[in-house]
N, C-alpha and C. Protein backbone atom coordinates (compact mmCIF):
# COMPACT_ATOMS: atom_id res chain seq x y z
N UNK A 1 91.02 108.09 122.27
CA UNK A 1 89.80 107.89 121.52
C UNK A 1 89.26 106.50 121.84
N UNK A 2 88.01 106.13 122.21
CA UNK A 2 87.31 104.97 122.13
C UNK A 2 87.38 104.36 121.13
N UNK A 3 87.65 103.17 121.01
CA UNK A 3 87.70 102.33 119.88
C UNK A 3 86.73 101.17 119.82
N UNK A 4 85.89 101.28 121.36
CA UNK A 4 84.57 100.48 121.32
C UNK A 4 83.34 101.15 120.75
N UNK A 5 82.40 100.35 120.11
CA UNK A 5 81.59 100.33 118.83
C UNK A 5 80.50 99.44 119.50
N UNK A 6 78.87 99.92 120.30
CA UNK A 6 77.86 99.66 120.76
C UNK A 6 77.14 99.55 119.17
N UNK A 7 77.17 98.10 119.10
CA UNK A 7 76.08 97.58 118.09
C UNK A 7 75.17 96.48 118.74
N UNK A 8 73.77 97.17 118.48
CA UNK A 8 72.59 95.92 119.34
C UNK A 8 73.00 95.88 120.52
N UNK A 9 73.45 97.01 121.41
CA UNK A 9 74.08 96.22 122.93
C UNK A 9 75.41 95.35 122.92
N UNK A 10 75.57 95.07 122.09
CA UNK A 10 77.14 94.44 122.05
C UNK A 10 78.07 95.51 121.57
N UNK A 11 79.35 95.41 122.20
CA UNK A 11 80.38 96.52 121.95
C UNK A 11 81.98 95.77 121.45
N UNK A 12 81.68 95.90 120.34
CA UNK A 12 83.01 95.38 118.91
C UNK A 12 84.15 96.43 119.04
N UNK A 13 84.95 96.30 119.00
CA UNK A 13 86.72 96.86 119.08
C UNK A 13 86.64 97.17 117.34
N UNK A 14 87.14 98.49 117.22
CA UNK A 14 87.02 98.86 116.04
C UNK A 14 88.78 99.54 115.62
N UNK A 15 89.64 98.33 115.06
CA UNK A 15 90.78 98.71 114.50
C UNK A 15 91.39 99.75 113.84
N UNK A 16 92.63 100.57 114.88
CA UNK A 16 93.20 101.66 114.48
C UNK A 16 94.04 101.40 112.73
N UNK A 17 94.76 100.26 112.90
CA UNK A 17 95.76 99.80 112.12
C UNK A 17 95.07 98.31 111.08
N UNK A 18 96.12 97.14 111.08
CA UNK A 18 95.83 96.35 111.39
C UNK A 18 96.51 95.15 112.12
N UNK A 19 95.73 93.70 111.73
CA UNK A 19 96.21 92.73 113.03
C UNK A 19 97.30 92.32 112.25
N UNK A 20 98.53 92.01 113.52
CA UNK A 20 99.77 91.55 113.42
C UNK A 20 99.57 90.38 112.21
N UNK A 21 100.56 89.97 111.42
CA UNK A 21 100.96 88.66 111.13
C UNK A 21 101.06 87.61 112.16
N UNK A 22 100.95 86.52 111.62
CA UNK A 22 101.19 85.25 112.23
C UNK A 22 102.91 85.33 113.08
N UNK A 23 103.69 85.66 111.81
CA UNK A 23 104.78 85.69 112.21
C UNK A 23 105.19 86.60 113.28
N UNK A 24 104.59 87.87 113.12
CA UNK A 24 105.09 89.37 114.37
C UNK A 24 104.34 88.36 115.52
N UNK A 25 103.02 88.20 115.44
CA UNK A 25 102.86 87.44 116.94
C UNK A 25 103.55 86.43 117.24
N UNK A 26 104.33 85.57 116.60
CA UNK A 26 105.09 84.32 117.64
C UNK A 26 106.84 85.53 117.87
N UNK A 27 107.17 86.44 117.28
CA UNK A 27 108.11 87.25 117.45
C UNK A 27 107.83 88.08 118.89
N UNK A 28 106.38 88.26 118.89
CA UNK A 28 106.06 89.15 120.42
C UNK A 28 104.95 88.12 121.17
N UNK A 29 105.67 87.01 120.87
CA UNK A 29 105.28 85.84 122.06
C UNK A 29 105.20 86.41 123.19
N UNK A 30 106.30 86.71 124.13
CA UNK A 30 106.64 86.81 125.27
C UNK A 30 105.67 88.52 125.77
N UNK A 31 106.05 89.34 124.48
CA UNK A 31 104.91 90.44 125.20
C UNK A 31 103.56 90.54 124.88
N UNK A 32 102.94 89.60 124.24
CA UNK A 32 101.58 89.05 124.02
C UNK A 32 100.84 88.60 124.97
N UNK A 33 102.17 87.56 125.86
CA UNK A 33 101.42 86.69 127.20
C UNK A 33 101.55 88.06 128.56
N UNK A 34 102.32 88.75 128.22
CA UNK A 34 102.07 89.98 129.20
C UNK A 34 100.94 90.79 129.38
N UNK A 35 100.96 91.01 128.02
CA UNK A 35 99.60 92.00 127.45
C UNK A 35 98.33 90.80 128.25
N UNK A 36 98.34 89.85 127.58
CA UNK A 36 97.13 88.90 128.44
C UNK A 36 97.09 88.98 129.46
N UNK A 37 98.20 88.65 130.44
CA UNK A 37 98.05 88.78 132.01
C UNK A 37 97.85 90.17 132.29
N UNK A 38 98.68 90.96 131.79
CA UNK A 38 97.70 92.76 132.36
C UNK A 38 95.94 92.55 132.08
N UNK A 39 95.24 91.68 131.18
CA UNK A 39 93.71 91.32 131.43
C UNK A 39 94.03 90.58 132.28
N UNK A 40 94.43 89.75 132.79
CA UNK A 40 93.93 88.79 134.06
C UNK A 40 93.96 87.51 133.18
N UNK A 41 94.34 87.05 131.64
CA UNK A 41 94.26 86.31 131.18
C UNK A 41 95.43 84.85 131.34
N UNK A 42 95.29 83.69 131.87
CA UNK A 42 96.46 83.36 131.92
C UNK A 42 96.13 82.18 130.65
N UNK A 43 97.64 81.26 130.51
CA UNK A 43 97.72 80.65 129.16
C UNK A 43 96.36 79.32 129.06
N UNK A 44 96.11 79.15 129.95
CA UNK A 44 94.87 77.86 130.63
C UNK A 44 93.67 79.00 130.08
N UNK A 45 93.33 79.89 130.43
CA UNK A 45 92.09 80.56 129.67
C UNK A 45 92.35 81.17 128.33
N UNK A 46 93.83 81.44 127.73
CA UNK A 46 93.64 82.04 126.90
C UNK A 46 93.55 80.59 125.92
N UNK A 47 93.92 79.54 126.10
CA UNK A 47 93.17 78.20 125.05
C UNK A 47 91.86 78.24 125.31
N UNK A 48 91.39 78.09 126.16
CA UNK A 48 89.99 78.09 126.32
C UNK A 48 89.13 79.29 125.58
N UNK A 49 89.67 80.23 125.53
CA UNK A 49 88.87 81.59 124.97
C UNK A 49 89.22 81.12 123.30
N UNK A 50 90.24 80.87 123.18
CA UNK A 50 90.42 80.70 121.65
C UNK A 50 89.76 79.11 121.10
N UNK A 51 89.27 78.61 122.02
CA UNK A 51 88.07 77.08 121.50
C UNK A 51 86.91 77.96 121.43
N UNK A 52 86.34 78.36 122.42
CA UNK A 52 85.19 78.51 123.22
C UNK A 52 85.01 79.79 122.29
N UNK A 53 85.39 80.45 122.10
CA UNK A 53 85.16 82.42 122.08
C UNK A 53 85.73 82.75 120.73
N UNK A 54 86.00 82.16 119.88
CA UNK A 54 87.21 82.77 119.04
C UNK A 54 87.07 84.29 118.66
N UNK A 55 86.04 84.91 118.99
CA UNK A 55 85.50 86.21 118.24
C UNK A 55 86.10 87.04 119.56
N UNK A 56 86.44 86.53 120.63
CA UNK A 56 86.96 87.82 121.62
C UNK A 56 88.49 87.27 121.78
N UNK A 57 88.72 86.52 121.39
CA UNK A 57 90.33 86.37 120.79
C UNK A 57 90.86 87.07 120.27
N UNK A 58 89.76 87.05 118.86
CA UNK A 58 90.20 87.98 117.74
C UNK A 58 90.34 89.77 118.32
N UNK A 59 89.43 89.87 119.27
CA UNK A 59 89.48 91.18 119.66
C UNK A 59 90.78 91.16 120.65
N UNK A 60 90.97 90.36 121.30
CA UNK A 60 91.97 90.44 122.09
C UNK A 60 93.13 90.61 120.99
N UNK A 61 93.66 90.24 120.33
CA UNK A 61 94.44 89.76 119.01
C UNK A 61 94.83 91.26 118.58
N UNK A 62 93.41 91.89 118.42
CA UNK A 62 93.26 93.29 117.44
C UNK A 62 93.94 94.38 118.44
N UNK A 63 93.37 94.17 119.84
CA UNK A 63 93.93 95.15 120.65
C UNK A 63 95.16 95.37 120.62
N UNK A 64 95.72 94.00 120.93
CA UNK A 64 96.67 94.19 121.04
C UNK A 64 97.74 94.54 119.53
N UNK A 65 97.69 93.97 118.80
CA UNK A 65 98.14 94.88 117.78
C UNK A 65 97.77 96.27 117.63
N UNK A 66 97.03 96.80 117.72
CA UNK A 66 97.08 98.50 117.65
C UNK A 66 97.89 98.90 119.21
N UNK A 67 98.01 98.10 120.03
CA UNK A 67 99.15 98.31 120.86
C UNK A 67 100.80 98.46 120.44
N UNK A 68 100.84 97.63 120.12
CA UNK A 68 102.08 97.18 119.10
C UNK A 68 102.38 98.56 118.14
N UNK A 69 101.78 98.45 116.97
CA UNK A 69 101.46 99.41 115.98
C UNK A 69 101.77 100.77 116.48
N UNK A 70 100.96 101.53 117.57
CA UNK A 70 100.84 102.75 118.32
C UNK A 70 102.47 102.95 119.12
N UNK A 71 103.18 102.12 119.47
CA UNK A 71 104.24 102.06 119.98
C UNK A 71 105.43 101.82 119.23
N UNK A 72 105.44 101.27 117.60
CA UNK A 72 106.20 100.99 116.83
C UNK A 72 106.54 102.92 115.89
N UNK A 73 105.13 103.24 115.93
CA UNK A 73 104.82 104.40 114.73
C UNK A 73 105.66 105.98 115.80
N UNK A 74 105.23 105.70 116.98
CA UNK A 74 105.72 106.65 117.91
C UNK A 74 106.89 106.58 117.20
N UNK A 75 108.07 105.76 117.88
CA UNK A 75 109.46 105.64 117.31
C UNK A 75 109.85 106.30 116.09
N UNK A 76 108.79 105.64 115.23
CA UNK A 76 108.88 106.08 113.57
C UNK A 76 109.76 107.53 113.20
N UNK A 77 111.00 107.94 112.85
CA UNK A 77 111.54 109.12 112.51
C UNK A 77 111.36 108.77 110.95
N UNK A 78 111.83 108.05 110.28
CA UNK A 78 112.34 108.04 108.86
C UNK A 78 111.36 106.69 108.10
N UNK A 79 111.05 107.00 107.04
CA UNK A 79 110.77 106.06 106.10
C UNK A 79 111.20 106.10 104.80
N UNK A 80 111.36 104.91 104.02
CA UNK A 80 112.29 104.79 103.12
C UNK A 80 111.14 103.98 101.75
N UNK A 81 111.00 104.47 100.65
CA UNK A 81 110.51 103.85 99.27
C UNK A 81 111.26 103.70 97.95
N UNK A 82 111.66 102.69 97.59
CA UNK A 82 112.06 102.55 96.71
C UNK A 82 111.47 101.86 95.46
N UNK A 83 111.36 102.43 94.22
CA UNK A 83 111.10 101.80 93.26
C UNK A 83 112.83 101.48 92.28
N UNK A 84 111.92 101.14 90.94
CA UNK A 84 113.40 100.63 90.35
C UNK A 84 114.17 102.21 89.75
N UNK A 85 113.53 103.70 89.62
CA UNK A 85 113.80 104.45 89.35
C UNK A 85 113.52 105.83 90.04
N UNK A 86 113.07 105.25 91.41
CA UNK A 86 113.30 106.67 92.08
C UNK A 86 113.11 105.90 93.70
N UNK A 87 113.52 106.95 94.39
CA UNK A 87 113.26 106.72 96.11
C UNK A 87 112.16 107.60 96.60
N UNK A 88 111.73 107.32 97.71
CA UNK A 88 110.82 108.26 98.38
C UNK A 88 111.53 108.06 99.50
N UNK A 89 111.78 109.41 100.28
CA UNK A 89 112.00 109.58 101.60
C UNK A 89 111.58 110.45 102.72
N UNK A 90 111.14 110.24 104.18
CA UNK A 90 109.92 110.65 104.87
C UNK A 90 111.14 110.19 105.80
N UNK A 91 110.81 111.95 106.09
CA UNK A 91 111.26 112.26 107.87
C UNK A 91 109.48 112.73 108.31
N UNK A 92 109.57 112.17 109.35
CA UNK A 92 108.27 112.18 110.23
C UNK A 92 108.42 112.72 111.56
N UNK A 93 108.25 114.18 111.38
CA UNK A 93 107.96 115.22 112.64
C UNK A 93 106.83 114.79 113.49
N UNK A 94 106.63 115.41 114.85
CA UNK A 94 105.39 115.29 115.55
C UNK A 94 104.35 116.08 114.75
N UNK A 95 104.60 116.85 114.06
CA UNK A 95 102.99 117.24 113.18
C UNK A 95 103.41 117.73 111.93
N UNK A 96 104.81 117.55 111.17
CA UNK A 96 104.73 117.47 109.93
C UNK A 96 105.35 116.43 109.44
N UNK A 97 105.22 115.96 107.91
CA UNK A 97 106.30 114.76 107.56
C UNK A 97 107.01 115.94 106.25
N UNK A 98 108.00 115.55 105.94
CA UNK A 98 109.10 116.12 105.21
C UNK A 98 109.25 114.78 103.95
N UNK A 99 108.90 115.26 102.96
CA UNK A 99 109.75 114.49 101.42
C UNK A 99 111.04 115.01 100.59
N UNK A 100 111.69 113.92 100.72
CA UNK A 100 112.50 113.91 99.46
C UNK A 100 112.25 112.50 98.49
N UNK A 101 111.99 113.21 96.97
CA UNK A 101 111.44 112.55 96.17
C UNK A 101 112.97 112.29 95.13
N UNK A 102 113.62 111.07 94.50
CA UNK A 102 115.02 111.20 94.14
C UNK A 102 114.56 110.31 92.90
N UNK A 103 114.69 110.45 91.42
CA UNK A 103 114.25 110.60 90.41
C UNK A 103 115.25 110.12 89.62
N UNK A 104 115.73 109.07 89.48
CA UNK A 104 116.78 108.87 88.26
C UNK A 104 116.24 109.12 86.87
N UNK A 105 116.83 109.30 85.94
CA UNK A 105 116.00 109.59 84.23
C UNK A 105 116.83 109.20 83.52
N UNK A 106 117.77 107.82 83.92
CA UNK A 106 118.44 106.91 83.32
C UNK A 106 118.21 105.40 83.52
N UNK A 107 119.00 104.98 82.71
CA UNK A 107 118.15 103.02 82.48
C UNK A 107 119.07 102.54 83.35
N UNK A 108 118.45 102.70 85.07
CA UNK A 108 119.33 102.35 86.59
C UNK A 108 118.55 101.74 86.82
N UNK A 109 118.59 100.52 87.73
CA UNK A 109 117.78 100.05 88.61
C UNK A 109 117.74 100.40 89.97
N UNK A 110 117.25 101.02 90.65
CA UNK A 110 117.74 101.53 92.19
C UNK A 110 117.49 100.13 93.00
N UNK A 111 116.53 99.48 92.79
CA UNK A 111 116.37 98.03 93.15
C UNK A 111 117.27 97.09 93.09
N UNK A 112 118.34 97.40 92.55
CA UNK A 112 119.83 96.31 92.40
C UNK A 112 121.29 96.73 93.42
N UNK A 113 122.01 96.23 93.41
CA UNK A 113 123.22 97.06 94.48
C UNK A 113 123.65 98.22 93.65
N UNK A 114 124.10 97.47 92.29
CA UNK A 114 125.00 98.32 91.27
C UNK A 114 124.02 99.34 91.25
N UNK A 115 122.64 99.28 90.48
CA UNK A 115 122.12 100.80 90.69
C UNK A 115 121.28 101.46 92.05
N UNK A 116 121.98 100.85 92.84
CA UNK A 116 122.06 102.02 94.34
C UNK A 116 123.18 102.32 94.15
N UNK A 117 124.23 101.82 94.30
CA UNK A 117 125.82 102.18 94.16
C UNK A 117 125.95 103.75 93.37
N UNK A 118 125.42 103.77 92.20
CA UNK A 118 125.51 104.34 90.93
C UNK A 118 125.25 105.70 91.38
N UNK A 119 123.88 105.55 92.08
CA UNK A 119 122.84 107.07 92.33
C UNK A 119 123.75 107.18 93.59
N UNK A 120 124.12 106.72 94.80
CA UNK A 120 125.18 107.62 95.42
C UNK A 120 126.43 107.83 95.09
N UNK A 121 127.28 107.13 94.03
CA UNK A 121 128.29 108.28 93.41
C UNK A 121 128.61 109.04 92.36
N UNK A 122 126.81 109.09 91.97
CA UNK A 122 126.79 110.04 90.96
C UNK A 122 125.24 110.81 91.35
N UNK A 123 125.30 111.30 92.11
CA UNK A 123 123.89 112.28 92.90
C UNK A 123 124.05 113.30 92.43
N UNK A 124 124.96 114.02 91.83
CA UNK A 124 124.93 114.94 91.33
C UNK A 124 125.17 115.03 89.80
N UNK A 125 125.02 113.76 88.87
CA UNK A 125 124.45 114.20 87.58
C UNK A 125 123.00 114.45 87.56
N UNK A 126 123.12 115.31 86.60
CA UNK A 126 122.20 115.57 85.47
C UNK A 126 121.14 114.84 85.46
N UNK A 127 121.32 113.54 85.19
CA UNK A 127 120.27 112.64 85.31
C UNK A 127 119.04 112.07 86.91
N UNK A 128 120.28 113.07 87.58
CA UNK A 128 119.33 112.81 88.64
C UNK A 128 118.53 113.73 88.83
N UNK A 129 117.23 113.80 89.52
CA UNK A 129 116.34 114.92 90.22
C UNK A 129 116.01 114.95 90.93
N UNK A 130 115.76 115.70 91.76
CA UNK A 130 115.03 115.90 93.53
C UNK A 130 114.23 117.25 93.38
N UNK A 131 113.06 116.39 94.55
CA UNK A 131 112.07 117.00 95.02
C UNK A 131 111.87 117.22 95.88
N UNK A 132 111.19 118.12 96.56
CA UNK A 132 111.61 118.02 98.55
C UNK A 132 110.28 118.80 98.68
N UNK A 133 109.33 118.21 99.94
CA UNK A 133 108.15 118.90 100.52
C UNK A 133 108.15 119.14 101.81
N UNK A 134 107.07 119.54 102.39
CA UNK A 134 106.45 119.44 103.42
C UNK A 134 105.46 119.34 103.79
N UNK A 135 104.62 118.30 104.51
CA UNK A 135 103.23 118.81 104.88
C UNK A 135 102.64 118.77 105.95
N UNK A 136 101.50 119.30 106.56
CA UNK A 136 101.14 118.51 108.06
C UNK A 136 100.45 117.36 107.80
N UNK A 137 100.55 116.49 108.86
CA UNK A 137 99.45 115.51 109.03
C UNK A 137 98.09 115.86 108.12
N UNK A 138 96.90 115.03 107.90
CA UNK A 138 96.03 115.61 107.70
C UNK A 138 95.26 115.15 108.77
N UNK A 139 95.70 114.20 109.58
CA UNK A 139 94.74 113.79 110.47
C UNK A 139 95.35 113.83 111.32
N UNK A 140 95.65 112.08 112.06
CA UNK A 140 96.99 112.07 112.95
C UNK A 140 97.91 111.30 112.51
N UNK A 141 99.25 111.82 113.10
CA UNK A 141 100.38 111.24 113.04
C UNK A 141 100.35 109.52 112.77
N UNK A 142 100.25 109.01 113.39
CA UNK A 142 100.86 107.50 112.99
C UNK A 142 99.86 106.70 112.18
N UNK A 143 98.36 106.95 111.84
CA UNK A 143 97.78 106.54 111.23
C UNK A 143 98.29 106.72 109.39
N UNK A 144 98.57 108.15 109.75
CA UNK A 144 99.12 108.56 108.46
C UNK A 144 100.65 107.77 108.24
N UNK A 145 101.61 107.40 108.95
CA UNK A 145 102.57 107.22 108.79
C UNK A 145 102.72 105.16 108.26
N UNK A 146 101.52 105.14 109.34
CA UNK A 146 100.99 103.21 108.99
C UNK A 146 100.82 103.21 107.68
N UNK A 147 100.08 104.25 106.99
CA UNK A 147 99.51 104.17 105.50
C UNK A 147 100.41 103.72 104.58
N UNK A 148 102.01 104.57 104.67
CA UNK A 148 102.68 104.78 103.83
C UNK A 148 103.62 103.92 104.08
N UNK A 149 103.45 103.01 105.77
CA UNK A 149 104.23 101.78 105.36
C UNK A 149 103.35 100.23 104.73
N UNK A 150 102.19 100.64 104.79
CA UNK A 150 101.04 99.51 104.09
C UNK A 150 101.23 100.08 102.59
N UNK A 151 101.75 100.58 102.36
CA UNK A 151 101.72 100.88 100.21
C UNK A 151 103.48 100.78 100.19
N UNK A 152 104.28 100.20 101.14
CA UNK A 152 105.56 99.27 101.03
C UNK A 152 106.69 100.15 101.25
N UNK A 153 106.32 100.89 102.58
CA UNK A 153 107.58 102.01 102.59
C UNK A 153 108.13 101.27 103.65
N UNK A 154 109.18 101.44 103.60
CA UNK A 154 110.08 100.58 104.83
C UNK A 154 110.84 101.90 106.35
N UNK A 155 110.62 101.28 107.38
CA UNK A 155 111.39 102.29 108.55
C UNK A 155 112.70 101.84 108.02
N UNK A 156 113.62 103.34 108.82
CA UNK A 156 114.79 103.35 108.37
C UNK A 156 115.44 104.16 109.08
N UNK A 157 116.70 104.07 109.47
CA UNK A 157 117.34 105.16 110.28
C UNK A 157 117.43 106.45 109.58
N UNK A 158 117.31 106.43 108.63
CA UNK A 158 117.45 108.19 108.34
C UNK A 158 118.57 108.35 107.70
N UNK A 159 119.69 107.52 107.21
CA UNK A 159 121.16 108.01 106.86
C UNK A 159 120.77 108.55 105.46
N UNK A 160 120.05 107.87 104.99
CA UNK A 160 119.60 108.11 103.32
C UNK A 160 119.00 109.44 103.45
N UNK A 161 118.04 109.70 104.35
CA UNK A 161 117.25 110.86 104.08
C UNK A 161 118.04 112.15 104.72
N UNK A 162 118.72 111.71 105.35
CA UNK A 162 119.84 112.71 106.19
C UNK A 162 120.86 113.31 104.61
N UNK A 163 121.69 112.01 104.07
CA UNK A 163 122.79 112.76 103.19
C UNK A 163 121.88 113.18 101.74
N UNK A 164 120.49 112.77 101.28
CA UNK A 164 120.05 113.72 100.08
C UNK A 164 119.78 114.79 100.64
N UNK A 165 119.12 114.90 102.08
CA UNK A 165 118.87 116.12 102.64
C UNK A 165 119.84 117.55 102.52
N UNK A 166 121.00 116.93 102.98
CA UNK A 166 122.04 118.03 102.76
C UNK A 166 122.71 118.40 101.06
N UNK A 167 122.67 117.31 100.12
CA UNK A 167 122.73 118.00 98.65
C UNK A 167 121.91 118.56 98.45
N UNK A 168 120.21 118.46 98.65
CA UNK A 168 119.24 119.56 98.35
C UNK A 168 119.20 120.77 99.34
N UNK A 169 119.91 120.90 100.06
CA UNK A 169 120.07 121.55 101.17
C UNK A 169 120.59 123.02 100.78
């Protein structure tokens, strides 16, 4: 999909995701200055573009984070949510995502060790509940999957969503 945007004759980069942190870019230092030199950019113009230009920086900046982003979300199998009284968990198919929703209805904190501890060796009281879905995308895949790590879902290998999987199983 084009992500250039013809306004007045000028053509603006219009963001899949969004732009990295400060911190992820000095972390992908080294594949940032790559990404530049695949433009032809070397470190002598890319100061100069960021005095001179700052507005095609920023686009440079943007690109490349939805580079990043698009290559992080691919990977994406599992995501993980926790509040202080329930989990959310997301296996992420190529065109469906899968929930398990895990529900304590006791005064636990799942946010503490002791009450994580608690809900895996007691998953099978009473007090616990599970929910389990499925749905497709509604759009595409990783846009949808970015969403639900921007409202604080964390990637995750899957062990969590793997062993409730098999008690609701």
């Amino acid at each position: 999909m084009n992500r250039l945007n013809n306004v007045g004759g000028f053509y603006f980069y219009t963001m899949k995701y969004r732009q990295l942190t400060k911190e992820q870019f000095e972390s992908l230092h080294q594949e940032f200055a790559h990404f530049l030199a695949s433009q032809k950019i070397d470190e002598k113009e890319w100061k100069q573009i960021k005095k001179e230009k700052p507005e095609v920086a920023e686009e440079e900046m943007n690109v490349f984070s939805d580079v990043v982003w698009d290559d992080v979300l691919l990977k994406t199998q599992y995501l993980e949510h926790f509040s202080k009284q329930s989990i959310n968990l997301f296996k992420c198919d190529e065109n469906e995502i899968h929930r398990i929703f895990v529900k304590v209805n006791t005064d636990i904190n799942l946010l503490e060790q002791e009450g994580y501890q608690w809900l895996l060796s007691h998953s099978n009281d009473s007090a616990v509940d599970y929910f389990t879905g499925t749905k497709k995308y509604t759009s595409e895949r990783n846009p949808e999957i970015f969403d639900l790590i921007e409202k604080g879902s964390s990637i995750s290998k899957g062990e969590l969503f793997e062993y409730f999987n098999r008690l609701v199983s």
